[in-house]
N, C-alpha and C. Protein backbone atom coordinates (compact mmCIF):
# COMPACT_ATOMS: atom_id res chain seq x y z
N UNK A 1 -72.95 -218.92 -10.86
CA UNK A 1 -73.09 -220.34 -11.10
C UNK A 1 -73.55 -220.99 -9.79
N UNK A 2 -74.99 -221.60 -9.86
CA UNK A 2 -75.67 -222.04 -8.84
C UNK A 2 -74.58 -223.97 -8.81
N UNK A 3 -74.19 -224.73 -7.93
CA UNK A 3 -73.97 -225.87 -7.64
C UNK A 3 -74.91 -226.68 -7.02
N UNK A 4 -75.81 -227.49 -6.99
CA UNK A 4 -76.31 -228.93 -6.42
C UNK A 4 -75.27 -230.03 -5.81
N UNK A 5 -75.23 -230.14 -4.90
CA UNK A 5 -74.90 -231.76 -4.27
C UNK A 5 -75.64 -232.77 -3.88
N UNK A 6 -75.09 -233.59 -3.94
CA UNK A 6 -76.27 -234.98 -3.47
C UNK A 6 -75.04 -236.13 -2.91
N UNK A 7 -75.55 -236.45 -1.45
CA UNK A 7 -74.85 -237.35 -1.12
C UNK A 7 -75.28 -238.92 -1.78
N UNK A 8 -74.31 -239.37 -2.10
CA UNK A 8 -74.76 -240.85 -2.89
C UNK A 8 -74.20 -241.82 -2.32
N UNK A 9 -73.37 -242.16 -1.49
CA UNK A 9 -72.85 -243.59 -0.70
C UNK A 9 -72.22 -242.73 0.48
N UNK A 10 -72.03 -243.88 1.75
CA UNK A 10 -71.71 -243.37 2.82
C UNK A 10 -70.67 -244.63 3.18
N UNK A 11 -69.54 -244.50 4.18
CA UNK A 11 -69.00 -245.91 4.65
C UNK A 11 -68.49 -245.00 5.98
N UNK A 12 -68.74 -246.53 6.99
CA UNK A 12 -67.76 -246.39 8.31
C UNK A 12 -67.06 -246.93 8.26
N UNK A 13 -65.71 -246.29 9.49
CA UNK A 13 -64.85 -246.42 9.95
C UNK A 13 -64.30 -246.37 10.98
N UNK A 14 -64.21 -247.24 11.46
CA UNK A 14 -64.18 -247.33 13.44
C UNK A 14 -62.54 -247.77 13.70
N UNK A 15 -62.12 -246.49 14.21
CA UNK A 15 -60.66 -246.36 14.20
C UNK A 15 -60.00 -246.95 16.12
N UNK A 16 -59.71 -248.22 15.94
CA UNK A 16 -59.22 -248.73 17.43
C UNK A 16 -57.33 -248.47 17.18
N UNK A 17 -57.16 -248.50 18.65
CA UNK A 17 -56.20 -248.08 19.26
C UNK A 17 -55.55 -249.56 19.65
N UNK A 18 -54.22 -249.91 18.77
CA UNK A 18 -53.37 -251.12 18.95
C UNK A 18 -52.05 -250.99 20.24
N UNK A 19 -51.92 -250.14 20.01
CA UNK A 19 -50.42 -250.10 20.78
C UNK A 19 -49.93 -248.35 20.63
N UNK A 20 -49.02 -248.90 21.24
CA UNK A 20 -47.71 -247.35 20.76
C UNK A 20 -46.81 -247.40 20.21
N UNK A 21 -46.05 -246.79 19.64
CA UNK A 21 -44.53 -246.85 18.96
C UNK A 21 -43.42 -246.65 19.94
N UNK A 22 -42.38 -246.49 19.47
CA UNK A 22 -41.24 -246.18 20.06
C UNK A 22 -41.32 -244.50 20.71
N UNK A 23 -42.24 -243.54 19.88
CA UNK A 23 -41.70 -242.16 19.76
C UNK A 23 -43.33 -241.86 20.77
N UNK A 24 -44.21 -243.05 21.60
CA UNK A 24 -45.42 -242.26 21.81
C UNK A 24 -46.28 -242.32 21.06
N UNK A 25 -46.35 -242.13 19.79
CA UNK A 25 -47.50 -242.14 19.16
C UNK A 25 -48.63 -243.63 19.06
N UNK A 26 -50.00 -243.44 18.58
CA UNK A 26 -50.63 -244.37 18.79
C UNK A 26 -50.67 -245.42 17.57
N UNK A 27 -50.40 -246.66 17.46
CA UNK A 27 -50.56 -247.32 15.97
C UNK A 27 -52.32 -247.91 16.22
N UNK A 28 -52.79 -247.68 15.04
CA UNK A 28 -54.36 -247.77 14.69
C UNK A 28 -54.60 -248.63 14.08
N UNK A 29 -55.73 -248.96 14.05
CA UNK A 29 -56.17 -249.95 12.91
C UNK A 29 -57.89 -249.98 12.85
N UNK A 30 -57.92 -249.73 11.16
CA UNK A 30 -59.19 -249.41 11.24
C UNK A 30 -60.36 -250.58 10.88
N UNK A 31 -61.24 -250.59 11.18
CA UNK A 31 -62.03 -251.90 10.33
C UNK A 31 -63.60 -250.62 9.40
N UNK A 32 -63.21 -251.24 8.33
CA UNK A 32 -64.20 -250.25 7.28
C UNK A 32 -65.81 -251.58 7.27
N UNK A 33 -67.22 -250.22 7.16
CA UNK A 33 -68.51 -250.51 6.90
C UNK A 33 -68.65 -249.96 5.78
N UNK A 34 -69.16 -251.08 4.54
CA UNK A 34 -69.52 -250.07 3.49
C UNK A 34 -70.98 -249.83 3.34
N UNK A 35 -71.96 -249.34 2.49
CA UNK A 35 -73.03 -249.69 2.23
C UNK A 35 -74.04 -248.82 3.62
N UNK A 36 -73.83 -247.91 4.34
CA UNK A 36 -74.65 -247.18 5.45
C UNK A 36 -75.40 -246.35 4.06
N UNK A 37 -76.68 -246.16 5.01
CA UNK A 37 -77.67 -245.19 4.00
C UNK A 37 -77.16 -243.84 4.47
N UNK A 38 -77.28 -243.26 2.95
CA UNK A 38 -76.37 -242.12 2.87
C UNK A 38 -77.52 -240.98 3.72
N UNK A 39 -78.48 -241.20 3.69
CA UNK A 39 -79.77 -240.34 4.48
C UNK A 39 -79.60 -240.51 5.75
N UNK A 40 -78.49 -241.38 6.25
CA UNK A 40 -78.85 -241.56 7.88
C UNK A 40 -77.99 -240.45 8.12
N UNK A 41 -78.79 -240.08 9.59
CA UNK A 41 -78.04 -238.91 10.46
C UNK A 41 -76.94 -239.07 11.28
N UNK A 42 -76.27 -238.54 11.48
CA UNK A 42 -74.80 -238.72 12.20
C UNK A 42 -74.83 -238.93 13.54
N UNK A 43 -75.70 -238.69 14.17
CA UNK A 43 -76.28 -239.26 15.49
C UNK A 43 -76.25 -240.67 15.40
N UNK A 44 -77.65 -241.45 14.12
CA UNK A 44 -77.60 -242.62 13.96
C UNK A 44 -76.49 -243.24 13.94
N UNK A 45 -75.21 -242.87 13.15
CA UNK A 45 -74.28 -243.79 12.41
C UNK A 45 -73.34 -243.57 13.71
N UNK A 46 -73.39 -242.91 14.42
CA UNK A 46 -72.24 -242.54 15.51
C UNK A 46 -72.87 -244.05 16.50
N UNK A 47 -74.40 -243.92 16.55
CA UNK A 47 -74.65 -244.87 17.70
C UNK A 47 -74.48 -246.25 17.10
N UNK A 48 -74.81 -246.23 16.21
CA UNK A 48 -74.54 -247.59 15.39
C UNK A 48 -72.90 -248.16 15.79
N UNK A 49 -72.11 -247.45 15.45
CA UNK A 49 -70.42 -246.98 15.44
C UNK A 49 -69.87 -247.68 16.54
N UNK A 50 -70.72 -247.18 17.75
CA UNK A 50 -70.69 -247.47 19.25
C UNK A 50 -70.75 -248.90 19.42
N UNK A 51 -71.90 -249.28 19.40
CA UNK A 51 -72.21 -249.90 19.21
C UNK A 51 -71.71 -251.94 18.97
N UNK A 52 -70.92 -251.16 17.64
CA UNK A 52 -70.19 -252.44 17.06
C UNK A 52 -68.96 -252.07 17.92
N UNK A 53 -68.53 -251.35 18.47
CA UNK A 53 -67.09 -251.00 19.08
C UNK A 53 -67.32 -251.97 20.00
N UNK A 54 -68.01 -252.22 20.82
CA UNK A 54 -68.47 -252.78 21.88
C UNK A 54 -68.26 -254.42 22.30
N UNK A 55 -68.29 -254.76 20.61
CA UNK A 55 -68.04 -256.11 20.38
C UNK A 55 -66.76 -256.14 20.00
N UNK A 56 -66.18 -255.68 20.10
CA UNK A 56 -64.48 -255.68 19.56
C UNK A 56 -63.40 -255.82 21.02
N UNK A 57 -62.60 -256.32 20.68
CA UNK A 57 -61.52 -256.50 21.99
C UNK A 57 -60.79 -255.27 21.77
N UNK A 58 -60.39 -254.41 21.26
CA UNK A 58 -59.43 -252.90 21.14
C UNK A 58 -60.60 -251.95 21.43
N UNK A 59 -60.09 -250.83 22.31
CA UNK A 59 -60.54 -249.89 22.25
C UNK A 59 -60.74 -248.98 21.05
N UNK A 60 -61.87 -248.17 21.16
CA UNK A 60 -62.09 -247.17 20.29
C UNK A 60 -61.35 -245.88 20.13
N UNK A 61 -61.21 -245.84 18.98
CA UNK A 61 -59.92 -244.78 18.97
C UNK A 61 -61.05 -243.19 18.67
N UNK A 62 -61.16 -243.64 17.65
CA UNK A 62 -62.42 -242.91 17.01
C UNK A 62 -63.33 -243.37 16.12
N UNK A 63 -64.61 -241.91 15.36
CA UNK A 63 -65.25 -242.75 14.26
C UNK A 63 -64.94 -241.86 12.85
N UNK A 64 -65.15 -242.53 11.81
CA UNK A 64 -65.45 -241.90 10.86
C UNK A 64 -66.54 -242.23 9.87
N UNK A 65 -66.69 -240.87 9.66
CA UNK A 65 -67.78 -241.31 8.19
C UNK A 65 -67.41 -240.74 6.90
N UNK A 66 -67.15 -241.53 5.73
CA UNK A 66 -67.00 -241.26 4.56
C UNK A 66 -67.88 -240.75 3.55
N UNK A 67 -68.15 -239.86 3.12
CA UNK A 67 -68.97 -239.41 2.10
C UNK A 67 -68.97 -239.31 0.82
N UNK A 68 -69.37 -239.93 -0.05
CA UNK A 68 -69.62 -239.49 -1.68
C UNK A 68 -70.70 -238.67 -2.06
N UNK A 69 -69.76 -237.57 -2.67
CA UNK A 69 -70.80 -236.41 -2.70
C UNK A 69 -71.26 -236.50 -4.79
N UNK A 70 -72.32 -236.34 -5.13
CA UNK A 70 -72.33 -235.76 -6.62
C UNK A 70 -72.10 -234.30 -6.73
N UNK A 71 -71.59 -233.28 -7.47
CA UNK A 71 -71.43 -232.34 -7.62
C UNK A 71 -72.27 -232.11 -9.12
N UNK A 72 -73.33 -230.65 -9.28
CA UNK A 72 -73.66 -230.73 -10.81
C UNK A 72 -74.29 -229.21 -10.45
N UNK A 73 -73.94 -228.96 -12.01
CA UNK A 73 -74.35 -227.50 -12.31
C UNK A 73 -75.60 -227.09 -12.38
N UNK A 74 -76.29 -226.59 -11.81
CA UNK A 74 -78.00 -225.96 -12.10
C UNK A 74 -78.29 -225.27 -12.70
């Protein structure tokens, strides 16, 4: 059984760094992009990512990218 995928929507997520807890650990907070073209390269969306971090008062924690994949039988 051959499978096809196709990416169909993409969203960011630019994960900043609020504080700490009691125990050390880091509390986060993310701010979500929906609507990125699902064809862009991860280079692009990383610099893009950067980018908007830049304008933000919290540091960057990290990035993410979300993917919607189609799955279908060939």
């Amino acid at each position: 059984m051959a499978v096809l995928t196709d990416r169909v929507s993409s969203r960011l997520s630019l994960v900043f760094k609020t504080g700490e807890d009691a125990q050390g650990m880091p509390i986060l907070k993310r701010k979500a992009y929906s609507r990125i073209n699902p064809a862009a390269a991860d280079e692009a969306v990383y610099e893009i990512a950067t980018a908007l971090a830049s304008l933000q008062t919290l540091p960057l924690y990290g990035v993410e990218r979300i993917d919607t994949n189609s799955v279908e039988e060939i």
